[in-house]
Protein backbone atom coordinates (compact mmCIF):
# COMPACT_ATOMS: atom_id res chain seq x y z
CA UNK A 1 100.91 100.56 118.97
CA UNK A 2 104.07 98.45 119.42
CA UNK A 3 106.51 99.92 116.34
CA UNK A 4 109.57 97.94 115.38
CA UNK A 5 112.78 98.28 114.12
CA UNK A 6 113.32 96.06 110.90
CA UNK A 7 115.75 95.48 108.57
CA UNK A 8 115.96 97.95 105.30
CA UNK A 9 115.97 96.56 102.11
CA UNK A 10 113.13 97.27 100.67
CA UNK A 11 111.70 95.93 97.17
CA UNK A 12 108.71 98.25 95.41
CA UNK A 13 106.86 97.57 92.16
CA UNK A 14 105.61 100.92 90.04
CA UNK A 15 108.32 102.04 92.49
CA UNK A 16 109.87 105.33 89.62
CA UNK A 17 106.56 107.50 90.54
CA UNK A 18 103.49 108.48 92.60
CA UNK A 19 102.63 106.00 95.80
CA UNK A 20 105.40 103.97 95.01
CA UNK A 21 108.15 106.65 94.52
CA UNK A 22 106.40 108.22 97.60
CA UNK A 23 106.96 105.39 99.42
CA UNK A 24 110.53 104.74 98.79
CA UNK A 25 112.01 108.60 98.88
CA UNK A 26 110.44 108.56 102.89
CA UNK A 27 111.98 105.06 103.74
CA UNK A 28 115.65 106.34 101.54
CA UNK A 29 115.03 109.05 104.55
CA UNK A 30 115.16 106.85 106.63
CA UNK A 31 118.14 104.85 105.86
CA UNK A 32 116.44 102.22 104.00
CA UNK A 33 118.21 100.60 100.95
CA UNK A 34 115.22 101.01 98.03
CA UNK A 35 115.15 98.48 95.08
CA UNK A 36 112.98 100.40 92.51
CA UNK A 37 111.34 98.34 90.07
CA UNK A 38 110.09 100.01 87.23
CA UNK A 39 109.54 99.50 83.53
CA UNK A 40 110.30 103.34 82.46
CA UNK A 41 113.85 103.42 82.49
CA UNK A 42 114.69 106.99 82.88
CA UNK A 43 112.51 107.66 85.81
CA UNK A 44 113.70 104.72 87.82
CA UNK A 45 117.12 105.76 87.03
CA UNK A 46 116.89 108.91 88.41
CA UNK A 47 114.59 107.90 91.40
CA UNK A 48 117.61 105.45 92.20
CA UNK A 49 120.31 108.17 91.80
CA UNK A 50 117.96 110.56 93.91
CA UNK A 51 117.84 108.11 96.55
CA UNK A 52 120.83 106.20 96.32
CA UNK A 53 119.07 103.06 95.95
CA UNK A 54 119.06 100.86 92.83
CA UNK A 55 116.77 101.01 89.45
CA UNK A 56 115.76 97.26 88.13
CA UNK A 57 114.07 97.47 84.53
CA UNK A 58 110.99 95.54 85.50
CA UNK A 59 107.92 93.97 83.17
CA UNK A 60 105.53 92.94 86.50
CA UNK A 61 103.37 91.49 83.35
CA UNK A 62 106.66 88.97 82.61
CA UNK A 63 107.10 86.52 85.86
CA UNK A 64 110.85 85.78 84.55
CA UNK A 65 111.49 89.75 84.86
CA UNK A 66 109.47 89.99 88.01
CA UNK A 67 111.78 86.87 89.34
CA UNK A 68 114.62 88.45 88.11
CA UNK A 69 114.14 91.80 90.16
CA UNK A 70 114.16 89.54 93.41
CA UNK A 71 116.73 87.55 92.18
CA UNK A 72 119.10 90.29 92.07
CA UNK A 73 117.87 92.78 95.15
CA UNK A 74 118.15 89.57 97.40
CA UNK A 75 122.12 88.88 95.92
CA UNK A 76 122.92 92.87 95.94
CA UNK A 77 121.73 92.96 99.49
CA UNK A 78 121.64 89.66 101.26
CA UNK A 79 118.00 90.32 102.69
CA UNK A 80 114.43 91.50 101.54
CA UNK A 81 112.41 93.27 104.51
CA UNK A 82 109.60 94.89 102.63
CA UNK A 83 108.13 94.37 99.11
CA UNK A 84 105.48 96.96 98.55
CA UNK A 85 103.48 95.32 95.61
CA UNK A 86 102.28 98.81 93.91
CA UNK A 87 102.54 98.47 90.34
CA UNK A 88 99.31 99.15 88.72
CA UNK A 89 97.42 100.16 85.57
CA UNK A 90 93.72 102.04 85.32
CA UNK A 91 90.88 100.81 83.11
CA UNK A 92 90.29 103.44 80.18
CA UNK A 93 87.65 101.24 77.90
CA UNK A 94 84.09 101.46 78.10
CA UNK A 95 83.08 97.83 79.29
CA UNK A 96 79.34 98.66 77.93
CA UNK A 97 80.30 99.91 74.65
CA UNK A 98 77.60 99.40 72.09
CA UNK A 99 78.93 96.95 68.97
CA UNK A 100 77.27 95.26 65.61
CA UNK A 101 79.67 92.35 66.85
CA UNK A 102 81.51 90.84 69.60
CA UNK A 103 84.80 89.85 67.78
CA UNK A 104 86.44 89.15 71.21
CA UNK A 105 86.73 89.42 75.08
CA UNK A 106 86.38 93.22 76.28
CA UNK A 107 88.61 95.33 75.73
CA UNK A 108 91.38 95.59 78.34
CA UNK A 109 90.79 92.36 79.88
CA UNK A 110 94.17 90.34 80.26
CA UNK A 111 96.01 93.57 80.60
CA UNK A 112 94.03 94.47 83.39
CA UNK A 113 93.87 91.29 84.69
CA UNK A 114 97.21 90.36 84.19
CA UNK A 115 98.83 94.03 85.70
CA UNK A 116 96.54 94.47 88.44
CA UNK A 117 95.82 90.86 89.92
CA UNK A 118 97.92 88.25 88.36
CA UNK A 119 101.68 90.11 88.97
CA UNK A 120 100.41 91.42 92.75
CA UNK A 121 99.57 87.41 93.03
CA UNK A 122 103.42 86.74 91.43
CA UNK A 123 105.14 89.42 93.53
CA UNK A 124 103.17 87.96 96.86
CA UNK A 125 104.38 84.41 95.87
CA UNK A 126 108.32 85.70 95.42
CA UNK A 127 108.15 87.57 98.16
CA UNK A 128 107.32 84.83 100.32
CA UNK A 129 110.14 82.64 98.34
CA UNK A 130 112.62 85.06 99.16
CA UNK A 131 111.69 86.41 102.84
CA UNK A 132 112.01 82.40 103.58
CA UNK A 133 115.61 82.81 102.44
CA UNK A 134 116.39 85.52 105.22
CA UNK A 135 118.54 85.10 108.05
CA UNK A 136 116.40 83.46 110.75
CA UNK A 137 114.61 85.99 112.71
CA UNK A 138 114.42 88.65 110.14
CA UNK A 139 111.07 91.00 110.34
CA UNK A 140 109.71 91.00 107.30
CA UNK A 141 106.35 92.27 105.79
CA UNK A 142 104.50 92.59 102.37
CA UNK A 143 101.77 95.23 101.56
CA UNK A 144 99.88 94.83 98.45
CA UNK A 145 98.20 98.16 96.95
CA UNK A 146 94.52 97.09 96.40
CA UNK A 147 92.05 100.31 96.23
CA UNK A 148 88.73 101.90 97.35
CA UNK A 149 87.50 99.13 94.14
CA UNK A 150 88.60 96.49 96.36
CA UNK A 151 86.19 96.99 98.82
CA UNK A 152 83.21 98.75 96.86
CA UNK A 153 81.58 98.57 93.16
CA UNK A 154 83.15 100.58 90.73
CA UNK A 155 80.52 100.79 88.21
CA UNK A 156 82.45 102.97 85.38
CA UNK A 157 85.74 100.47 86.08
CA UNK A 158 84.32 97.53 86.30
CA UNK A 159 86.97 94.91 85.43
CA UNK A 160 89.55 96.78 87.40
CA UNK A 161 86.89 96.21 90.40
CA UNK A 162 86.96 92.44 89.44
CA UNK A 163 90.70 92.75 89.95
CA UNK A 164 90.99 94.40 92.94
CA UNK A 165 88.72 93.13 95.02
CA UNK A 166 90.75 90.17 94.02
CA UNK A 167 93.93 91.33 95.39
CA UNK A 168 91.93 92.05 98.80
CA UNK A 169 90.29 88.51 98.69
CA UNK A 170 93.88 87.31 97.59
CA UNK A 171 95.59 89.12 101.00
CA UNK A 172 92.95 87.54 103.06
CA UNK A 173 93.49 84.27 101.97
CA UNK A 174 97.22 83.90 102.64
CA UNK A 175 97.72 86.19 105.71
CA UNK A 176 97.31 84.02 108.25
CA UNK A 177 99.02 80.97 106.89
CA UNK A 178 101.85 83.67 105.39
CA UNK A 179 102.26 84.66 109.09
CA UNK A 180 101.44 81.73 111.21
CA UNK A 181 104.27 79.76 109.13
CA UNK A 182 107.28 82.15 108.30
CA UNK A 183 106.43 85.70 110.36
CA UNK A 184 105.31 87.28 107.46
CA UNK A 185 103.08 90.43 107.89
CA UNK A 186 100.86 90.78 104.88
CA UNK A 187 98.20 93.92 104.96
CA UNK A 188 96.33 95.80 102.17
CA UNK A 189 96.32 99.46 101.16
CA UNK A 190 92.93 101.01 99.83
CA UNK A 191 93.22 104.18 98.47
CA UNK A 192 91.08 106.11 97.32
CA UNK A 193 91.54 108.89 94.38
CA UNK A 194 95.18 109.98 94.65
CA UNK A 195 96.31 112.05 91.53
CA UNK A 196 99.49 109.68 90.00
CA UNK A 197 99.60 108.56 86.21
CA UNK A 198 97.20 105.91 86.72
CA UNK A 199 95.18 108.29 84.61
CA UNK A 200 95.98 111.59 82.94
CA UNK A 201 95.02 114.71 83.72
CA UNK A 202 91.28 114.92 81.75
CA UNK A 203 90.51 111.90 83.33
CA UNK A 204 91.20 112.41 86.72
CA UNK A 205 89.35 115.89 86.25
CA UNK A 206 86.40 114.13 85.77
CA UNK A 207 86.33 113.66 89.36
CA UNK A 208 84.65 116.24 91.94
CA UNK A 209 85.90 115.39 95.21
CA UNK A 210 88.71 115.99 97.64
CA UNK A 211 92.17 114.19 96.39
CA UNK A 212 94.31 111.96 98.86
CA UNK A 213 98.05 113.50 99.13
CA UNK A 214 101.18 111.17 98.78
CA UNK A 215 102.32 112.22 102.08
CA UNK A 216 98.82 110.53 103.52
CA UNK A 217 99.38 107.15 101.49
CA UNK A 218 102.87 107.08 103.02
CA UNK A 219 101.62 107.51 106.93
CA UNK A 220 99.32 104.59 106.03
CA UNK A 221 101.61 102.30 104.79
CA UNK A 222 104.73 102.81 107.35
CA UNK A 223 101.75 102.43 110.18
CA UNK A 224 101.14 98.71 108.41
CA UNK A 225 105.18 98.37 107.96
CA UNK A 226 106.67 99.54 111.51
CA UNK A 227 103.69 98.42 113.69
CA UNK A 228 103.75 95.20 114.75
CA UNK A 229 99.82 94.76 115.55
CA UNK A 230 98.67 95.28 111.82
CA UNK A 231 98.77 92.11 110.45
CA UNK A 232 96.26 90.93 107.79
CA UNK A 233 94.54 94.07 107.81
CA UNK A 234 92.77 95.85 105.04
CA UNK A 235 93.44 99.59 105.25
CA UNK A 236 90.68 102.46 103.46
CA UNK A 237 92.80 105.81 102.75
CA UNK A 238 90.94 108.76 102.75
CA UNK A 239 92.03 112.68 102.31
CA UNK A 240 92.64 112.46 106.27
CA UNK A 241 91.82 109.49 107.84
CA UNK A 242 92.07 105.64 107.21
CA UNK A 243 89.71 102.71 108.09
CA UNK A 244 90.04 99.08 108.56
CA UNK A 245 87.89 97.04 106.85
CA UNK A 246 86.63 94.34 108.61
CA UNK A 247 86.18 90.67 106.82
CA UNK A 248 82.72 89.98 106.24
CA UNK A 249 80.65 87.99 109.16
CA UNK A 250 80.22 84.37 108.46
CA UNK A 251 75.98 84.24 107.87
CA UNK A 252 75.93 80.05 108.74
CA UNK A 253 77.67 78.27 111.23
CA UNK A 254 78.64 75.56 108.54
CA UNK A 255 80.21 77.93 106.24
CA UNK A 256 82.69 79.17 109.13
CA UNK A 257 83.20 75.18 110.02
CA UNK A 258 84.49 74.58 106.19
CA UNK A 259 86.45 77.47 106.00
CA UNK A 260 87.98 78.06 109.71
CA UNK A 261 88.11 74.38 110.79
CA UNK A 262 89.59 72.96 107.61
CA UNK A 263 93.32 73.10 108.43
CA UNK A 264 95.41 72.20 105.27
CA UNK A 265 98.14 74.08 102.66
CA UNK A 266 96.56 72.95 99.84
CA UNK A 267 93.05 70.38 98.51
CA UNK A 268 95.46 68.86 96.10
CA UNK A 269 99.52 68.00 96.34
């Protein structure tokens, strides 16, 4: 394990409570300057006070408020080291529902979509905006919170599994050229059932099974943030252990040639 010393300004989505609040009171420990980015105002306030960081009212579901919260931690501080993309929202509605008539898309759809792939997709592409704008040299690393749905079916979630497994699909997909190109460390966390306000209380208790503390999701991510080897890794938390999930195997030679040999940003401009 070859651990680093970085820079500390750190930027975290969903950052006012559970893995994210976690997250940024043991880094505040640690002499890190934490940008919380939150959209419930009172909590993020007093996370920020707590900490003596700084609160940023934050829609993640709004890219001109997600922009915005970089904007401003990057003039306030001169630097971003670390975004921890975290923000998140569970899926509540039955997707298999019985109805007379389908007056629309299932319920939850965009929201889920738009929360829990399409803002971790918007905070991956400012991140990389703004870790370009570092002094040269700066270590810098992004870690987007997936979950145990990004790696396995979640059949009583099933759109938030469609959305997850994006985000670990997503982190795949840019890690290498994210790293190869500006230094930028990009891993995934995969929790599994950790007790935070993703769900309340009744819902979580529908669960029988033993819960991952916050103190566990923090070792996992400062092992991704301060050691240098874990790059483009996908991370399984579990009550007391973690796993790295391999990408999957390539079945036909061709497929790997298309995919590995084809060296270009972009099919279009």
């Amino acid at each position: 394990m070859s651990l680093i010393k970085m820079n500390n300004v750190a930027v975290i989505t969903g950052g006012a409570s559970g893995m994210g609040l976690a997250v940024a009171t043991s880094l505040s420990r640690q002499g890190w300057n934490v940008n919380i980015a939150d959209l419930n105002v009172q909590a993020g306030e007093k996370a920020a006070k707590d900490l003596s960081g700084s609160f940023f009212k934050t829609d993640v579901n709004n890219f001109a408020s997600l922009s915005a919260l970089f904007d401003q931690a990057f003039k306030k501080n001169g630097e971003i080291n670390f975004v921890f993309a975290n923000a998140g929202v569970g899926e509540r509605k039955s997707f298999y529902a019985r109805t007379d008539d389908i007056l629309g898309p299932p319920a939850e759809l965009d929201f889920l979509i738009d929360i829990d792939l399409k803002s971790v997709i918007n905070t991956a592409y400012l991140a990389q905006h703004y870790f370009r704008k570092n002094p040269k040299g700066t270590k810098t690393c992004l870690i987007l919170n997936a979950s145990i749905a990004g790696i396995y079916p979640v059949r009583f979630c099933p759109i938030y599994t469609a959305a997850k497994h994006g985000v670990v699909g997503f982190a795949r997909a840019i890690s290498k050229h994210f790293y190869d190109n500006d230094g930028i460390r990009v891993n995934t966390l995969c929790p599994g059932n950790v007790r935070t306000n993703l769900f309340e209380k009744k819902e979580w208790d529908v669960f029988d099974n033993e819960w991952i503390e916050l103190s566990q999701i923090v070792k996992i991510v400062e092992l991704m943030l301060f050691d240098e080897s874990m790059q483009g890794q996908v991370i399984e938390a579990a009550p007391k252990n973690h796993y790295v999930i391999e990408p999957a195997k390539y079945n036909d030679p061709n497929v790997k040639r298309t995919l590995d040999g084809t060296v270009v940003d972009s099919l279009g401009n």
